[in-house]
N, C-alpha and C. Protein backbone atom coordinates (compact mmCIF):
# COMPACT_ATOMS: atom_id res chain seq x y z
N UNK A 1 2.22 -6.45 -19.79
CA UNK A 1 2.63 -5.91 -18.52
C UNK A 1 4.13 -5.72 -18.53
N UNK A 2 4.42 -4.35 -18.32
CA UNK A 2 5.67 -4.77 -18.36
C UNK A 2 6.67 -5.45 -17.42
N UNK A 3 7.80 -5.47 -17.59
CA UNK A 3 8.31 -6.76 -16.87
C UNK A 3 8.82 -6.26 -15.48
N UNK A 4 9.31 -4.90 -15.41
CA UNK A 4 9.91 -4.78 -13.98
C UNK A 4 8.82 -4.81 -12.77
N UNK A 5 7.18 -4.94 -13.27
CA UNK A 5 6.15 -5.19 -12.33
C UNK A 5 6.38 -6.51 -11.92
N UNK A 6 6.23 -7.28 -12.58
CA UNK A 6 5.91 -8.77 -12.55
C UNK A 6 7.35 -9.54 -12.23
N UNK A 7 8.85 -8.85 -12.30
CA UNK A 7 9.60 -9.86 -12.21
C UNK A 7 10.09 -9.88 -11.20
N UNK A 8 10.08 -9.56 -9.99
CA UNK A 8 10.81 -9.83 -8.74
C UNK A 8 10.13 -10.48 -7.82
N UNK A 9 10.72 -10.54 -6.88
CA UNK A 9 10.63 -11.96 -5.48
C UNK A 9 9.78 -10.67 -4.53
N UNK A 10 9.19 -10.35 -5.21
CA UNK A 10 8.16 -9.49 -3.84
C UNK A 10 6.78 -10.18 -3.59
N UNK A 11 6.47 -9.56 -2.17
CA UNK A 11 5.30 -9.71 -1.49
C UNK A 11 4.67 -8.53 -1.30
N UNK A 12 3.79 -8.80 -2.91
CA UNK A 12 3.48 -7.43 -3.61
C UNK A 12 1.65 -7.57 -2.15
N UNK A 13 1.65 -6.51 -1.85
CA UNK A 13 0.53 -5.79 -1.12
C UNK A 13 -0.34 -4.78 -2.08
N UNK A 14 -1.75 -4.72 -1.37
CA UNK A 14 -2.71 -3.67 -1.23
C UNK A 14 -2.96 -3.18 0.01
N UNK A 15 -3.64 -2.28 0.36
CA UNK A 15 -3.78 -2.42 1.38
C UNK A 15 -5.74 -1.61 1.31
N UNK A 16 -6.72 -1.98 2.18
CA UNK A 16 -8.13 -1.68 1.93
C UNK A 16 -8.29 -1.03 3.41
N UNK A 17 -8.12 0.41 3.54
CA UNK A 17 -8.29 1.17 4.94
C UNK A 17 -9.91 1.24 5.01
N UNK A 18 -10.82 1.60 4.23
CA UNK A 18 -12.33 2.01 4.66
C UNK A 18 -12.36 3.32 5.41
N UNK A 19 -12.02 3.75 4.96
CA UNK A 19 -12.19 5.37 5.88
C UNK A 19 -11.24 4.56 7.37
N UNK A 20 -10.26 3.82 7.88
CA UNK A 20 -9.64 3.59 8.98
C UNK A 20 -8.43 3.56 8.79
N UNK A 21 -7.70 4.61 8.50
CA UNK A 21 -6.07 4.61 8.32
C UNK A 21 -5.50 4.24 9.54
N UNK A 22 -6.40 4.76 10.54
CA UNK A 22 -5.57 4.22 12.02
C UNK A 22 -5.12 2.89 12.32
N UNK A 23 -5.94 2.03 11.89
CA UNK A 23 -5.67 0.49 12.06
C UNK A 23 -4.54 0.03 11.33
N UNK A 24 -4.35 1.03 9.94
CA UNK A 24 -3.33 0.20 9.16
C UNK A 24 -2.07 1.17 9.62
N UNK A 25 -1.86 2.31 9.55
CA UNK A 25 -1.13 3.00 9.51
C UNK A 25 -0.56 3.83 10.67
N UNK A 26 -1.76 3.00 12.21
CA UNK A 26 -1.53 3.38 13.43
C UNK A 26 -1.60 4.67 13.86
N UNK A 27 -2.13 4.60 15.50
CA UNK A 27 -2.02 6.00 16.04
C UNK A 27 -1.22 6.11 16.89
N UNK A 28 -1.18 7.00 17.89
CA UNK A 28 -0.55 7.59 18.84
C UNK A 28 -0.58 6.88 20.00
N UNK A 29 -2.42 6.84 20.01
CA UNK A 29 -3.44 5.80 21.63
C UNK A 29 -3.11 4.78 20.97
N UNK A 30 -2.41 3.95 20.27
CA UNK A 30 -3.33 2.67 20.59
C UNK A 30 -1.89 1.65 19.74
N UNK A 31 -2.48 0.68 19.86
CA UNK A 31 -1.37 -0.96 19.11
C UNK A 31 -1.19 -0.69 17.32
N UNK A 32 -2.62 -0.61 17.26
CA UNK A 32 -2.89 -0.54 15.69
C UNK A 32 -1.59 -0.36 14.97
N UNK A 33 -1.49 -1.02 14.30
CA UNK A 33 -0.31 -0.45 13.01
C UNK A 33 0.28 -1.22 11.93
N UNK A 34 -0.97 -1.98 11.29
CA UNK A 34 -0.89 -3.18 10.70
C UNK A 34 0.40 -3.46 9.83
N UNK A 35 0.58 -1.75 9.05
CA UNK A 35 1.65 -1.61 8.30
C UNK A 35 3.47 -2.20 8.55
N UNK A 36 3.61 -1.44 9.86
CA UNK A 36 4.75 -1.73 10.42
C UNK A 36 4.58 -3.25 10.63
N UNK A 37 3.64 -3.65 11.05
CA UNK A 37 3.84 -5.22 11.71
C UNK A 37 4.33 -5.78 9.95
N UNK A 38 3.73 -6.04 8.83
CA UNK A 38 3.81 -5.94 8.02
C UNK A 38 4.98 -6.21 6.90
N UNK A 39 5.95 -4.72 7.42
CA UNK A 39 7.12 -4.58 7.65
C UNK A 39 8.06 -5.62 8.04
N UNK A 40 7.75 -5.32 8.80
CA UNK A 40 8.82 -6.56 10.21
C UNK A 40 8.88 -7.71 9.58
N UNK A 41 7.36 -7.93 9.29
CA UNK A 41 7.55 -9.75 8.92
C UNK A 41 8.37 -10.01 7.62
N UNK A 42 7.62 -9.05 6.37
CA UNK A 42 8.18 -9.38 5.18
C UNK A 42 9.54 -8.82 4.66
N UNK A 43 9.65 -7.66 5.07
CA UNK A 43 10.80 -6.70 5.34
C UNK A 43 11.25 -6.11 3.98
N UNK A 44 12.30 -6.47 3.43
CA UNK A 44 12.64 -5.83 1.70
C UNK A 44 11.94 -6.26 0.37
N UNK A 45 11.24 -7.28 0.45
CA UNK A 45 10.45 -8.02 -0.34
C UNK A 45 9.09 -7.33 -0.28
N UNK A 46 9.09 -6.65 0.37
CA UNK A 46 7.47 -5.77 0.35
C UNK A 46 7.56 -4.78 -0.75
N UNK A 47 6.50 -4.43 -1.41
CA UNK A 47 5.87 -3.92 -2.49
C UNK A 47 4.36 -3.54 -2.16
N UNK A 48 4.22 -2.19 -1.79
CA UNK A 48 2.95 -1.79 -1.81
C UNK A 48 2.11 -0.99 -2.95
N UNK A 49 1.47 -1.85 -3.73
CA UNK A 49 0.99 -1.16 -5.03
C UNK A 49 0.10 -0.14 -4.65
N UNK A 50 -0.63 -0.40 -4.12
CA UNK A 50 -1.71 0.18 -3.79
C UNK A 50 -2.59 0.16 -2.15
N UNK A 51 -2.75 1.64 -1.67
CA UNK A 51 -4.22 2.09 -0.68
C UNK A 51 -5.27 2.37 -1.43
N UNK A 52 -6.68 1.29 -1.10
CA UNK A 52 -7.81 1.82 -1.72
C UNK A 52 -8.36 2.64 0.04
N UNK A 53 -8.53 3.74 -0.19
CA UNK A 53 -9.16 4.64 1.21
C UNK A 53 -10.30 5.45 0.66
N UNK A 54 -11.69 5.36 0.91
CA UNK A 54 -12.08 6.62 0.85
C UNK A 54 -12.25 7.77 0.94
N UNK A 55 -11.27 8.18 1.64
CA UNK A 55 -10.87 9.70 2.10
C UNK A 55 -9.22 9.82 1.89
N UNK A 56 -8.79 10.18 0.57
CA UNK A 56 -7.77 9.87 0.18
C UNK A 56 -6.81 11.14 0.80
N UNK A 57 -7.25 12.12 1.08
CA UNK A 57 -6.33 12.96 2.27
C UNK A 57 -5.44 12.02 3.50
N UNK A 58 -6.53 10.98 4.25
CA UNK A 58 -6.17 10.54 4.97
C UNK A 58 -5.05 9.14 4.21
N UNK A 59 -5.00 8.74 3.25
CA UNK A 59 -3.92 8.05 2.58
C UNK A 59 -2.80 8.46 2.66
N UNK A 60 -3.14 10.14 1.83
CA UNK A 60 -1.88 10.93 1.09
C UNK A 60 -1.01 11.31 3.12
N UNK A 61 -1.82 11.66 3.73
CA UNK A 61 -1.16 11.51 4.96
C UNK A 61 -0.24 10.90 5.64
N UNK A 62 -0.67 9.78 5.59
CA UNK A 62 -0.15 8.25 5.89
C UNK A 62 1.08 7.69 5.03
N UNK A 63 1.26 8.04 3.35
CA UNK A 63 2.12 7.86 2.57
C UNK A 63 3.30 8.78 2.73
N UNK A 64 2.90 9.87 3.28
CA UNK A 64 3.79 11.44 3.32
C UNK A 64 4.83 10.27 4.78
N UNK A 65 4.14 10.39 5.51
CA UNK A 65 5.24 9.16 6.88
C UNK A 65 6.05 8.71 6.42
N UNK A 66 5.29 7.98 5.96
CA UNK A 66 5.91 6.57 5.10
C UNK A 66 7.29 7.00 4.46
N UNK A 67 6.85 7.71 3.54
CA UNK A 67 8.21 8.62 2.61
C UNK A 67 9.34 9.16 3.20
N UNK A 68 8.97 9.27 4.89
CA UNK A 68 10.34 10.18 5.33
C UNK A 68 10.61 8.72 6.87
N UNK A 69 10.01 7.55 6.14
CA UNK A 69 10.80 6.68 7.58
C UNK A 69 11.87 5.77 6.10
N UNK A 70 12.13 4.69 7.55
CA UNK A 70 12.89 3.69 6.76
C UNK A 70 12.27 2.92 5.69
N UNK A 71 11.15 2.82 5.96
CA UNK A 71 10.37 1.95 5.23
C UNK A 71 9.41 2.86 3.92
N UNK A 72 10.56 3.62 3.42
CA UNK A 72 9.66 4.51 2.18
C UNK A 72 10.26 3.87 1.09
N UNK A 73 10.92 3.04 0.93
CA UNK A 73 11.22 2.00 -0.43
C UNK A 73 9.86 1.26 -0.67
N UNK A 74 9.19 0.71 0.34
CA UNK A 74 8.15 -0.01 -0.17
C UNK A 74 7.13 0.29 -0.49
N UNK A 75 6.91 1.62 -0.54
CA UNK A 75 6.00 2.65 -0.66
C UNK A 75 6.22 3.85 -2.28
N UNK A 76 7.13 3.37 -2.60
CA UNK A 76 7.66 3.87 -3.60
C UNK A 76 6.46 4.30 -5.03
N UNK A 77 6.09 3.68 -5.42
CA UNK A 77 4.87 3.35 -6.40
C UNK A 77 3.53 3.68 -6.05
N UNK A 78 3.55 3.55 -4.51
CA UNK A 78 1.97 3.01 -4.31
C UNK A 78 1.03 4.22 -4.75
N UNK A 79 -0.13 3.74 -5.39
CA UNK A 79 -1.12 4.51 -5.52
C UNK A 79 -2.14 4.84 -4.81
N UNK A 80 -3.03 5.51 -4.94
CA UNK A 80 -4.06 5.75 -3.89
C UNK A 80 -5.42 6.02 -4.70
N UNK A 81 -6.22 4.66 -4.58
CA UNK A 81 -7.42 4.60 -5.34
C UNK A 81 -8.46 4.91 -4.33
N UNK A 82 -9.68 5.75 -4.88
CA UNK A 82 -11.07 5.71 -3.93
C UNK A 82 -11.67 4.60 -3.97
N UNK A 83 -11.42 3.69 -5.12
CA UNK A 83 -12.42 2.32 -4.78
C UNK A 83 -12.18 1.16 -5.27
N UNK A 84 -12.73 0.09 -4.68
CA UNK A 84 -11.79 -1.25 -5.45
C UNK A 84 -12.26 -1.21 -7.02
N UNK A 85 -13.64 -0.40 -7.66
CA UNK A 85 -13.12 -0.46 -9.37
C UNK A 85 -12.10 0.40 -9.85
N UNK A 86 -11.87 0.90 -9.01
CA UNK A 86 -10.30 2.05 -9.43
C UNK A 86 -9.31 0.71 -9.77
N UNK A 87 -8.99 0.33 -8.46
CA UNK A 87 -8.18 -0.76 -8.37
C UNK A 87 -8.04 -1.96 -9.41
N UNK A 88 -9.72 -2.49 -9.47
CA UNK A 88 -9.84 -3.10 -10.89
C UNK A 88 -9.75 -2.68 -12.22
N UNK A 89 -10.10 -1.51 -12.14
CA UNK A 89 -9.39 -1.12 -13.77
C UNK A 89 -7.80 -0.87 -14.14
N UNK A 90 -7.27 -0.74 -12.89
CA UNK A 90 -6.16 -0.51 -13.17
C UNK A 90 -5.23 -1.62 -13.21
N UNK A 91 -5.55 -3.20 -12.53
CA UNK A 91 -5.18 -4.14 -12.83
C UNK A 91 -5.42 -4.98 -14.32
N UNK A 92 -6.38 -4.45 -14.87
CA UNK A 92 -6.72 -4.84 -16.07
C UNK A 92 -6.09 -4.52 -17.03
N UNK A 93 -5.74 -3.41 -16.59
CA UNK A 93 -4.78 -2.28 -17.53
C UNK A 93 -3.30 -2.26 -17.83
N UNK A 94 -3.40 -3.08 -16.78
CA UNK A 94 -1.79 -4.08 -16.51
C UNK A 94 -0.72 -3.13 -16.03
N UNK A 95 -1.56 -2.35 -15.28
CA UNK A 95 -0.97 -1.15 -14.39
C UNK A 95 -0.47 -1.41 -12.92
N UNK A 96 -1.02 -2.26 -12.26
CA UNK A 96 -0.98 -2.95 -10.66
C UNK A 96 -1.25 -4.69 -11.18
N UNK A 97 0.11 -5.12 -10.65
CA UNK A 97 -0.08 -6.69 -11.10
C UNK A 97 -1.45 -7.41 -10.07
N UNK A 98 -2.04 -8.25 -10.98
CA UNK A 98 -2.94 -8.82 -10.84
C UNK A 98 -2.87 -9.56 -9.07
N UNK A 99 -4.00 -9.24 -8.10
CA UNK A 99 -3.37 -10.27 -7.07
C UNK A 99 -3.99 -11.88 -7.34
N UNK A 100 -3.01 -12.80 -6.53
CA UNK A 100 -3.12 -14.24 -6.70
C UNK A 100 -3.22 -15.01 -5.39
């Protein structure tokens, strides 16, 4: 693995929408916005490897935000898998550090 995955003081994330980007990534109506809360708490130490979403439009959506707020450093990398064996092969692969 190489090392700039594995060597820093982050609070490396996934995040698992299910076809519900709204909950993580919030709407307009409503509180939802797991992401930002997220944010707040962990703040520069966040690392989002990865959205597993099944409707990866609605990811690439949600990441496009992301990219033009403050909080597009932690978003930097992240990938966007259709399913958690996406996710598992790619941790195996020593592509997305292992979670613990």
């Amino acid at each position: 693995m190489p090392s700039s995955i594995s060597s820093c003081d982050c609070f490396r994330s996934t995040f698992f929408c299910s076809a519900h980007p709204q909950a993580m990534f919030g709407t307009t109506e409503g509180p939802w916005n797991m992401t930002k809360r997220l944010e707040a708490k962990v703040g520069s130490r966040l690392v989002v490897d990865a959205i597993i979403e099944v409707d990866p439009p609605r990811a690439e959506a949600a990441l496009k935000l992301k990219a033009e707020s403050p909080s597009a450093k932690y978003y930097e990398k992240t990938v966007i898998l259709p399913d958690v064996k996406a996710f598992v092969d790619r941790v195996n692969k020593g592509e997305i550090v292992k979670p613990t």
